[in-house]
Protein backbone atom coordinates (compact mmCIF):
# COMPACT_ATOMS: atom_id res chain seq x y z
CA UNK A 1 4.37 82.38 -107.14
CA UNK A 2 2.72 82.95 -110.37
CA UNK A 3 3.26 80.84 -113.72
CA UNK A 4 3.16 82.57 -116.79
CA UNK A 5 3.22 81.24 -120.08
CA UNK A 6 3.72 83.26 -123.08
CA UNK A 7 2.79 81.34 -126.30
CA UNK A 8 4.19 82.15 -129.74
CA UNK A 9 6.91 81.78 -132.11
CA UNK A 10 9.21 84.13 -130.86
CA UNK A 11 8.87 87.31 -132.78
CA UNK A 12 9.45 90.65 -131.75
CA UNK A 13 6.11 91.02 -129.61
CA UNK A 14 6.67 87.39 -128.18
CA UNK A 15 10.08 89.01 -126.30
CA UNK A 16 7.83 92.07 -125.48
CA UNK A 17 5.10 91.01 -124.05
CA UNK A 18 8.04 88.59 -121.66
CA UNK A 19 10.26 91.56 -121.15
CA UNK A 20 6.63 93.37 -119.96
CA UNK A 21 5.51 90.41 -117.55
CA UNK A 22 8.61 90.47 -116.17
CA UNK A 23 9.08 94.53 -115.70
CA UNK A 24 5.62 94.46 -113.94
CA UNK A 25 6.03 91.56 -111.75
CA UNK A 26 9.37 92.84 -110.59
CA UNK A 27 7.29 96.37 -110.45
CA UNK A 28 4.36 94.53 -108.31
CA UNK A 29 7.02 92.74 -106.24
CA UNK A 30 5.18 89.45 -107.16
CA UNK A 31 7.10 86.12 -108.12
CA UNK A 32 6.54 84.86 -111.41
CA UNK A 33 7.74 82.13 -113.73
CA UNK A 34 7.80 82.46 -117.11
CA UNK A 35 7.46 79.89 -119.97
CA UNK A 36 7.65 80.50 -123.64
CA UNK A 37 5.91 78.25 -125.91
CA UNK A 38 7.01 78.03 -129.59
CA UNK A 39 5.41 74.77 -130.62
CA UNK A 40 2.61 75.43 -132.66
CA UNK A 41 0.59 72.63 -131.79
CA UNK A 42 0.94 73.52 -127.92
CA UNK A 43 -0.08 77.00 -129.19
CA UNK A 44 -3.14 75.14 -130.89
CA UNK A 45 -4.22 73.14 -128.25
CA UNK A 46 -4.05 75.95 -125.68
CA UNK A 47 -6.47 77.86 -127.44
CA UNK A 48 -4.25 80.89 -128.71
CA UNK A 49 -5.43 81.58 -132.20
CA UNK A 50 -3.28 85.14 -132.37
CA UNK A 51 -0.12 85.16 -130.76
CA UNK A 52 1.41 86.06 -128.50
CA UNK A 53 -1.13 84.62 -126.03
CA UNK A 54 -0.47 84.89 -122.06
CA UNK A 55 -1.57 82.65 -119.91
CA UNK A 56 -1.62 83.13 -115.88
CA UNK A 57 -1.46 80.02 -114.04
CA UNK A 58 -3.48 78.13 -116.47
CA UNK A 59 -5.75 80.56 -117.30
CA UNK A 60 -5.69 82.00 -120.79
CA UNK A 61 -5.53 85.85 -120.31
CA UNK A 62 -4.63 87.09 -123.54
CA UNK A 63 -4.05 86.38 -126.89
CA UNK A 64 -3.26 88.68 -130.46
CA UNK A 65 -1.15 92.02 -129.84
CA UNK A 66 0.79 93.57 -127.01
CA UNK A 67 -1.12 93.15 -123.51
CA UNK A 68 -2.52 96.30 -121.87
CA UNK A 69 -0.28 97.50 -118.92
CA UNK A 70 -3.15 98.04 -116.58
CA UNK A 71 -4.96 94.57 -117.48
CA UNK A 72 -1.17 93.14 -117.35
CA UNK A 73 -1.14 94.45 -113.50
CA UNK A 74 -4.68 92.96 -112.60
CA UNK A 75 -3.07 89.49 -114.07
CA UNK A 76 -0.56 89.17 -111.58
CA UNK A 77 -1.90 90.80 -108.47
CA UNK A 78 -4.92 88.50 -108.72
């Protein structure tokens, strides 16, 4: 099982880029968890300077925009 945590504040690419990690994982057949973080000094402190940011158990992915779909994939089949 993967753990995903999406940081931001909640705006409209926040529940996007969720709604995407969960289309794909359900796509990919992989199990995923999926945090949101809306405290900004979490944010801060786990490096996102542009939300949303995505991070893949523990490892920051992504951060600032919508996530590619293809790079999204590689995420969670690695």
């Amino acid at each position: 099982m993967k753990t995903v945590k999406i940081y931001g504040p909640g705006c409209k690419r926040c529940e996007a880029t969720e709604a995407m990690v969960r289309d794909t994982a359900a796509r990919l057949g992989v199990k995923v968890t999926v945090e949101k973080i809306s405290d900004a000094k979490s944010i801060a402190m786990a490096g996102v300077m542009s939300t949303p940011g995505v991070s893949v158990d523990g490892k920051l992915v992504h951060a600032g925009g919508l996530p590619d779909a293809a790079k999204l994939e590689t995420w969670l089949s690695a």
